[in-house]
Protein backbone atom coordinates (compact mmCIF):
# COMPACT_ATOMS: atom_id res chain seq x y z
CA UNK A 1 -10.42 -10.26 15.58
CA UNK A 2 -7.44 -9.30 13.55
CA UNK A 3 -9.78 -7.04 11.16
CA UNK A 4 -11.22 -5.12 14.31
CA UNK A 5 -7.83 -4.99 15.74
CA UNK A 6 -6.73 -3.33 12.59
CA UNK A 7 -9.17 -1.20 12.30
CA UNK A 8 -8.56 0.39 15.87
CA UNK A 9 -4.94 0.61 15.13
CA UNK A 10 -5.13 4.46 13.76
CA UNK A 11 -3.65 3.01 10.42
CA UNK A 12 -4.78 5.75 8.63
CA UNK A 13 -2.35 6.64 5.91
CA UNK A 14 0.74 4.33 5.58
CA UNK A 15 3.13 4.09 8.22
CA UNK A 16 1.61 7.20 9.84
CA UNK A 17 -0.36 6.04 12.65
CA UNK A 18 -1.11 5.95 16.35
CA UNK A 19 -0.37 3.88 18.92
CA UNK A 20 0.02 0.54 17.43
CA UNK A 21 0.45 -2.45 20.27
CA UNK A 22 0.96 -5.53 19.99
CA UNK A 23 -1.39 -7.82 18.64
CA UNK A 24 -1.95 -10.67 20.56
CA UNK A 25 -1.45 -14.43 19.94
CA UNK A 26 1.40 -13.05 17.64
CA UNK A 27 5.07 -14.38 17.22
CA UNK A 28 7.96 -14.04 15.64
CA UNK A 29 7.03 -17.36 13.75
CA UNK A 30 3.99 -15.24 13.05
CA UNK A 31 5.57 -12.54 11.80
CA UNK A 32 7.83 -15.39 9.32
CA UNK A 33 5.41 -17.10 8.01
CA UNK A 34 3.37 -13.68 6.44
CA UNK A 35 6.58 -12.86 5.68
CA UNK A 36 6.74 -15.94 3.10
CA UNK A 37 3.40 -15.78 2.23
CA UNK A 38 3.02 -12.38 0.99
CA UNK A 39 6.40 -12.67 -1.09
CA UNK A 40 4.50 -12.88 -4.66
CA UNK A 41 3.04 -9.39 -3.70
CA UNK A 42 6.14 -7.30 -4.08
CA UNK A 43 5.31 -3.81 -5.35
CA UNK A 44 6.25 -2.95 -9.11
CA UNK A 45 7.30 1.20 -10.65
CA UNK A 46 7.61 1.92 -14.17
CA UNK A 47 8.32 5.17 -15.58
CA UNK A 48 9.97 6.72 -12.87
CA UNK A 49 13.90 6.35 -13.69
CA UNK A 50 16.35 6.78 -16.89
CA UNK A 51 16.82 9.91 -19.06
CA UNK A 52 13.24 11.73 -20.04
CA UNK A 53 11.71 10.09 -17.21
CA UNK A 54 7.85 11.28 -16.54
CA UNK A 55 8.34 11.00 -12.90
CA UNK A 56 11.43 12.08 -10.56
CA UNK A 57 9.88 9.47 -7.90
CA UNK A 58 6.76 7.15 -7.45
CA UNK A 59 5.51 6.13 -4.04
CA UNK A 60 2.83 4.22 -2.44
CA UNK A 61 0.56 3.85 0.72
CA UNK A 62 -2.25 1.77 2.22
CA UNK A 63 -4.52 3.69 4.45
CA UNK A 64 -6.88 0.69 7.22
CA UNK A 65 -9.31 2.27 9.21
CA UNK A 66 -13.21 1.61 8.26
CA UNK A 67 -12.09 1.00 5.16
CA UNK A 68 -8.92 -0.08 2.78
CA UNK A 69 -7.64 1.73 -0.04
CA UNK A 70 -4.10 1.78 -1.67
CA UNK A 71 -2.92 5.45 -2.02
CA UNK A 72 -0.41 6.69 -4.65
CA UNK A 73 1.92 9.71 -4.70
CA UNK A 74 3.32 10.48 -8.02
CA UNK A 75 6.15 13.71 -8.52
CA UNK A 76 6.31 14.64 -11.53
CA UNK A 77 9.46 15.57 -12.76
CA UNK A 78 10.49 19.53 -13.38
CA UNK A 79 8.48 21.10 -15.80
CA UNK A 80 6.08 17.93 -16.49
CA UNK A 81 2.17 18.03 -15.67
CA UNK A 82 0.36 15.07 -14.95
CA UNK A 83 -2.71 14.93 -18.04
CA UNK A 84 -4.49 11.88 -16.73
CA UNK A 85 -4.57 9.03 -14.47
CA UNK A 86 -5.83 5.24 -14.78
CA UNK A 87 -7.11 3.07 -12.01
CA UNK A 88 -7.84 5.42 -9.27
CA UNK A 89 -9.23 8.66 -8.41
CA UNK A 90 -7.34 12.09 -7.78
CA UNK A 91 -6.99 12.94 -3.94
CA UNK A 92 -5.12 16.35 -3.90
CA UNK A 93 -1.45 16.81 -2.86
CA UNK A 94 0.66 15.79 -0.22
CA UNK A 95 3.89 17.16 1.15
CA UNK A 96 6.33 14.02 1.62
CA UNK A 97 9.42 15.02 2.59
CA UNK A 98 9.23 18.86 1.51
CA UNK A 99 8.31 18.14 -1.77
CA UNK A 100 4.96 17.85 -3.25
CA UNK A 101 3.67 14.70 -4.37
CA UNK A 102 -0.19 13.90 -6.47
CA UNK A 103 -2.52 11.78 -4.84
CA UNK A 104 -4.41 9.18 -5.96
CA UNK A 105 -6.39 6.41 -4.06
CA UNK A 106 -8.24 3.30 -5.14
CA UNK A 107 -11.66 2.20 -4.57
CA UNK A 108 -12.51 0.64 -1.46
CA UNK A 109 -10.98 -2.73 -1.34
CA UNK A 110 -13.16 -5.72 -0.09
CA UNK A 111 -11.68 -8.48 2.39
CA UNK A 112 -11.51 -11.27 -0.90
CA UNK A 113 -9.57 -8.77 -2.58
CA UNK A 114 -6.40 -8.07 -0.78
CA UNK A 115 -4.20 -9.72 -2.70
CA UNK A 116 -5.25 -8.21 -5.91
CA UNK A 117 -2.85 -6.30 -7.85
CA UNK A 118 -4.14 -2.78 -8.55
CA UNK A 119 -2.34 -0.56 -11.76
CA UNK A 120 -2.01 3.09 -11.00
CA UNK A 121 -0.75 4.95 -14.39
CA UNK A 122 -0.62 8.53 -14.72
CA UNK A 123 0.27 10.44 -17.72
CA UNK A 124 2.73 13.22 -18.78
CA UNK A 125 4.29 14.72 -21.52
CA UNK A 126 7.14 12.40 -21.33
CA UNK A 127 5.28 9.25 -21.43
CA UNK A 128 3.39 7.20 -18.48
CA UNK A 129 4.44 5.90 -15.00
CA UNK A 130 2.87 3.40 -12.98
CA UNK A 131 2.53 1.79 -9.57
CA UNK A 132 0.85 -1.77 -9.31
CA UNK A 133 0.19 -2.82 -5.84
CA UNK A 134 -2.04 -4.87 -3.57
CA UNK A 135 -2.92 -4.26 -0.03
CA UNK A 136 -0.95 -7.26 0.38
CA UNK A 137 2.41 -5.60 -1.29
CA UNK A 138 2.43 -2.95 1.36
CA UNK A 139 2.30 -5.93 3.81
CA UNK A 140 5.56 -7.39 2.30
CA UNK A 141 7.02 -3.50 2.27
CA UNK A 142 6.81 -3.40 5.95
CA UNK A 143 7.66 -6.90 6.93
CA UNK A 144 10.97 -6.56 4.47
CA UNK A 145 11.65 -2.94 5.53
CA UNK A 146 13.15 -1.19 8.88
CA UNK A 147 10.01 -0.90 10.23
CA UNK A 148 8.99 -1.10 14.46
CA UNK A 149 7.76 -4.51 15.79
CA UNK A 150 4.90 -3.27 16.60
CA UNK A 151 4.54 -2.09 12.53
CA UNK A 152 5.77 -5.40 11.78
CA UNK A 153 2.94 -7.23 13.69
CA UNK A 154 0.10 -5.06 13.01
CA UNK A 155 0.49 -6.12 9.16
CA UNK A 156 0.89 -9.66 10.48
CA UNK A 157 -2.25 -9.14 11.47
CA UNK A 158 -3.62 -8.12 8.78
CA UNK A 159 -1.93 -10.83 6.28
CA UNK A 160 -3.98 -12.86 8.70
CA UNK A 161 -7.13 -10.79 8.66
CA UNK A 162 -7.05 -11.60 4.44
CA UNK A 163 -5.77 -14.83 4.99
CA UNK A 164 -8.62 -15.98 7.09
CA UNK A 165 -10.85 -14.20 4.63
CA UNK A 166 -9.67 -15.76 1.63
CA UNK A 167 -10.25 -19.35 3.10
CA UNK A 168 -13.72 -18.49 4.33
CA UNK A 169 -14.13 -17.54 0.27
CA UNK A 170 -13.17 -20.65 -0.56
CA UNK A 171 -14.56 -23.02 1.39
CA UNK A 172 -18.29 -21.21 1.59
């Protein structure tokens, strides 16, 4: 139920999406414990601050609709090109707050997979940067950010969608 409920949700590209409502059977004790369980799942940067750094800023998205797939904007900083990328596939550009970011984007991630961390380097002149992620880190991003309720509960949701998941895995 969660799954199909997340996959009508419009989720399509981190927190741009439509209409989001509430999910039902959901709490705020809901909402706590994914809050605690996701906690190991924090996202991790590298390369993206100090002098000579190869990028001037690193972000990351999760895009749910038929499919889910961790998405990666990398901005070079001035003058740097990116030569090549590890661990996912280039997606064009993107405009993020007028400036210009690269794209990149995993592989389809299966249900038993959630919670695995996925390394996103790219490579510059200056050295490499890196995002490593799960689906499950942008879960604790928007349950530990100033995000809507409704936000908040529609990753609830899915913590629950993997969580259910992962014990089917482990008990079939």
């Amino acid at each position: 139920d969660y799954g199909h409920y997340l996959q009508l949700s419009g989720w399509t590209d981190g927190n741009n999406h439509t209409g989001v409502a509430a999910a039902n059977a959901l709490d705020a004790q809901s909402l706590e414990n994914a809050r605690t369980a996701v906690a190991p799942y924090e996202v991790s940067y590298s390369g993206n601050t100090g002098q000579n750094a190869s990028m001037d800023d690193i972000m990351f998205s999760l895009t749910l609709n038929s499919k889910t797939v961790i998405n990666a904007y990398f901005k070079p900083a001035d003058g740097l090109s990116i030569s090549s990328v590890s661990g996912a596939s280039a997606n064009g550009t993107q405009i993020i707050g007028g400036e210009r970011y690269y794209r990149y984007t995993t592989d389809e991630i299966g249900a038993g997979n959630l919670a695995v961390p996925y390394t996103i380097t790219v490579t510059t002149a200056q050295g490499d940067a890196s995002v490593t992620a799960s689906a499950m880190s942008y879960v604790y991003t928007i349950l530990n950010g100033a995000y809507t309720d409704a936000q908040k509960y529609a990753m609830t949701a899915y913590y629950n969608y993997y969580a259910a998941a992962a014990d089917y895995a482990a008990h079939h």
